[in-house]
C-alpha atoms as a PDB file:
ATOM      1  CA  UNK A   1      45.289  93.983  60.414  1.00  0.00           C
ATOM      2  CA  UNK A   2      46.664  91.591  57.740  1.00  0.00           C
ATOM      3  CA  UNK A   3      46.473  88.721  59.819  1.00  0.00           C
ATOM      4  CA  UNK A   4      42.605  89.473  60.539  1.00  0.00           C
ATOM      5  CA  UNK A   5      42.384  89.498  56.688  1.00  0.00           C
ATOM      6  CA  UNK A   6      44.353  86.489  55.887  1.00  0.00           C
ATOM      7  CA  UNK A   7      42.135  84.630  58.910  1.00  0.00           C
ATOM      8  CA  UNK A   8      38.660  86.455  56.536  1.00  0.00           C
ATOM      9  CA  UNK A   9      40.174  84.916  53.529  1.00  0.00           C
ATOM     10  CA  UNK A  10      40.611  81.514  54.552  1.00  0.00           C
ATOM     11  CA  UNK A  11      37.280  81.303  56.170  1.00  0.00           C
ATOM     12  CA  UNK A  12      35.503  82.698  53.234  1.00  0.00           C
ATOM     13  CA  UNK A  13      37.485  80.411  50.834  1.00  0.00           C
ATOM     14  CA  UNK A  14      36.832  77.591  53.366  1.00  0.00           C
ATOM     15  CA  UNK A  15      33.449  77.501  54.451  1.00  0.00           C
ATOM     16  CA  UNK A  16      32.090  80.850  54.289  1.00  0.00           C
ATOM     17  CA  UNK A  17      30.910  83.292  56.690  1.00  0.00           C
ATOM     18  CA  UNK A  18      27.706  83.730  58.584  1.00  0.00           C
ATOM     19  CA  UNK A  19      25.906  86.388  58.501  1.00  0.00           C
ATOM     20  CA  UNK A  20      27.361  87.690  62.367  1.00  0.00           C
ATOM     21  CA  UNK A  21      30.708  87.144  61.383  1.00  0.00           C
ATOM     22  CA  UNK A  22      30.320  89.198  58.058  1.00  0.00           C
ATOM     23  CA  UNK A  23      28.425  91.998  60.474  1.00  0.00           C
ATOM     24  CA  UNK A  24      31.655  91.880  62.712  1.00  0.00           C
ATOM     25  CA  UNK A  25      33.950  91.931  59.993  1.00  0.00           C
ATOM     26  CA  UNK A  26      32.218  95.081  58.824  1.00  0.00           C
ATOM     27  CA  UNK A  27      32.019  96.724  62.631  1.00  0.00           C
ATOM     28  CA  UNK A  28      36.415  96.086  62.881  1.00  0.00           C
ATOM     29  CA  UNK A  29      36.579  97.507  59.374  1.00  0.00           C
ATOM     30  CA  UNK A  30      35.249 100.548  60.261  1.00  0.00           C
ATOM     31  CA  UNK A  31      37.535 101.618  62.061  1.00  0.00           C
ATOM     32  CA  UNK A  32      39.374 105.427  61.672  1.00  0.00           C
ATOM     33  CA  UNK A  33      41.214 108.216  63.170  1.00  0.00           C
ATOM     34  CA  UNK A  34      39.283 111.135  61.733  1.00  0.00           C
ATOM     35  CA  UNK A  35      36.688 111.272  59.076  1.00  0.00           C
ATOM     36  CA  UNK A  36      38.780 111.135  55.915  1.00  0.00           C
ATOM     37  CA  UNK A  37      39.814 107.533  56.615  1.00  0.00           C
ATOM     38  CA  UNK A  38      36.022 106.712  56.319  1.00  0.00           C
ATOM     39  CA  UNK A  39      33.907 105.793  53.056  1.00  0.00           C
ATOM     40  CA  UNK A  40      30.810 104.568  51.852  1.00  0.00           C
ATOM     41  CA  UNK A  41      30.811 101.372  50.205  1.00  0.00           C
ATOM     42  CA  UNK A  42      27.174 101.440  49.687  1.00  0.00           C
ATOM     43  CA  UNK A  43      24.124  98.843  50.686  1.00  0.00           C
ATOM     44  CA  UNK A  44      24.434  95.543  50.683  1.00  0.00           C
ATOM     45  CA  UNK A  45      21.268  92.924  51.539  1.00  0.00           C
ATOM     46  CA  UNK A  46      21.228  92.222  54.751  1.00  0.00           C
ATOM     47  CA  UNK A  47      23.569  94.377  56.102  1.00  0.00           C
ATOM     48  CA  UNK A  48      22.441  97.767  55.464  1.00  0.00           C
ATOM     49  CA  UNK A  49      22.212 101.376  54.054  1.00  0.00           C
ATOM     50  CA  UNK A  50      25.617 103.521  53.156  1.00  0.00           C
ATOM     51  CA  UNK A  51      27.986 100.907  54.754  1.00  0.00           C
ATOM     52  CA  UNK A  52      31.165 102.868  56.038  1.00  0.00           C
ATOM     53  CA  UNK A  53      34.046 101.689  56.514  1.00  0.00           C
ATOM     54  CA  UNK A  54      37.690 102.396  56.517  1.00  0.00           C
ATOM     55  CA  UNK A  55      39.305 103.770  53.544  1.00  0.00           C
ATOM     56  CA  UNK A  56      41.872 100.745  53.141  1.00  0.00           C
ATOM     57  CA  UNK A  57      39.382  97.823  53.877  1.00  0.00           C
ATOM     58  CA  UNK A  58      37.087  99.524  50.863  1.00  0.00           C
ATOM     59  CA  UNK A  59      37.831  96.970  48.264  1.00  0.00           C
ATOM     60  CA  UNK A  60      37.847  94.122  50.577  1.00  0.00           C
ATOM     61  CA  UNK A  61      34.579  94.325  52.141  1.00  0.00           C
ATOM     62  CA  UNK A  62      32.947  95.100  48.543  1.00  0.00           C
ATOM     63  CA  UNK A  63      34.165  91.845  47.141  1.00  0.00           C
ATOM     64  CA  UNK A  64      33.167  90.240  50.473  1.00  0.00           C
ATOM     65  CA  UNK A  65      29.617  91.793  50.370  1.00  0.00           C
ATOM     66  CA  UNK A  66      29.451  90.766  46.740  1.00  0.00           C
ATOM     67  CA  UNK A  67      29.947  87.250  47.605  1.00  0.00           C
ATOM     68  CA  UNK A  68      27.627  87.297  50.430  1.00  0.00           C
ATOM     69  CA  UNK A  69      24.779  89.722  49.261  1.00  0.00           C
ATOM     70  CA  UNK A  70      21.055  88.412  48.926  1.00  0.00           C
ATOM     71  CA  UNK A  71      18.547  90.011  46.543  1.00  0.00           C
ATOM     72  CA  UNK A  72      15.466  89.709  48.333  1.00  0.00           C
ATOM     73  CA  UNK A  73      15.595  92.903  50.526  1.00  0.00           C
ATOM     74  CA  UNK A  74      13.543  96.200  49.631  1.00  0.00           C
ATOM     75  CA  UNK A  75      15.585  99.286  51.241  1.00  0.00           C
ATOM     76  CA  UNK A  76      14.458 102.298  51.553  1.00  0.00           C
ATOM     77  CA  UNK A  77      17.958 104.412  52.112  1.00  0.00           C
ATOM     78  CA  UNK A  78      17.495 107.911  53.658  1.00  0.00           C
ATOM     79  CA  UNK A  79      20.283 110.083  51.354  1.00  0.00           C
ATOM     80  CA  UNK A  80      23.486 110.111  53.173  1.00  0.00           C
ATOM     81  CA  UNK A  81      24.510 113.382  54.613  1.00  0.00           C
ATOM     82  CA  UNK A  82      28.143 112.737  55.930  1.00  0.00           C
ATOM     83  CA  UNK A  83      30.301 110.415  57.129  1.00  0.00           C
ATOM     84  CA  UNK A  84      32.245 110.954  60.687  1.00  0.00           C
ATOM     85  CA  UNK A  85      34.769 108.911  63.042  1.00  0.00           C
ATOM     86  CA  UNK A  86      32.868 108.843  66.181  1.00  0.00           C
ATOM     87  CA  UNK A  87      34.817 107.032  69.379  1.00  0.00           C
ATOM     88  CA  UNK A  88      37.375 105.254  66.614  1.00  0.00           C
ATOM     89  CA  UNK A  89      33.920 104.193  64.267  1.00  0.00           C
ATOM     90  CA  UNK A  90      32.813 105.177  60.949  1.00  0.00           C
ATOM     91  CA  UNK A  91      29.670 106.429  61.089  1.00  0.00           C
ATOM     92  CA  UNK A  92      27.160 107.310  58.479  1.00  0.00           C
ATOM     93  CA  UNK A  93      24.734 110.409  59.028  1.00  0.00           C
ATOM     94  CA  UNK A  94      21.279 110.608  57.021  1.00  0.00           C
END
């Protein structure tokens, strides 16, 4: 997993990353075992409501978000209920 952050950190302090590769570097960070390793990072614009992701990839994909985050979308986030590992996935449950 290092390497695939090393590889996110020179492309974002490169050229940046589009708006797929941001989505798929959220989908391979939310990755777990069981439902402990998962947490909610919260929304980001465009990419969502309750964004969950692996406990250890937290920080990383908040600062990444951060950077890449537009303020021109209106969400209307159901309350989050709980967060499981379905299939090796963090999932969020309204």
């Amino acid at each position: 997993m290092r390497i695939h952050v090393l590889f996110a950190g020179l492309l974002l302090g490169s050229c940046g990353l589009s708006e797929s590769e941001i989505r798929e570097e959220i989908r391979i960070a939310g990755h777990c075992s069981t439902s402990a390793d998962c947490v909610d990072i919260g929304s980001f614009c465009p990419y969502g409501c309750s964004i969950v992701v692996h406990k250890e990839e937290a920080d990383r994909l908040r600062r990444l978000l951060s950077a890449y985050a537009k303020n021109n979308c209106l969400y209307d986030c159901a309350e989050l209920k709980a967060i499981r590992c379905e299939a090796g996935q963090c999932r969020a449950q309204f």
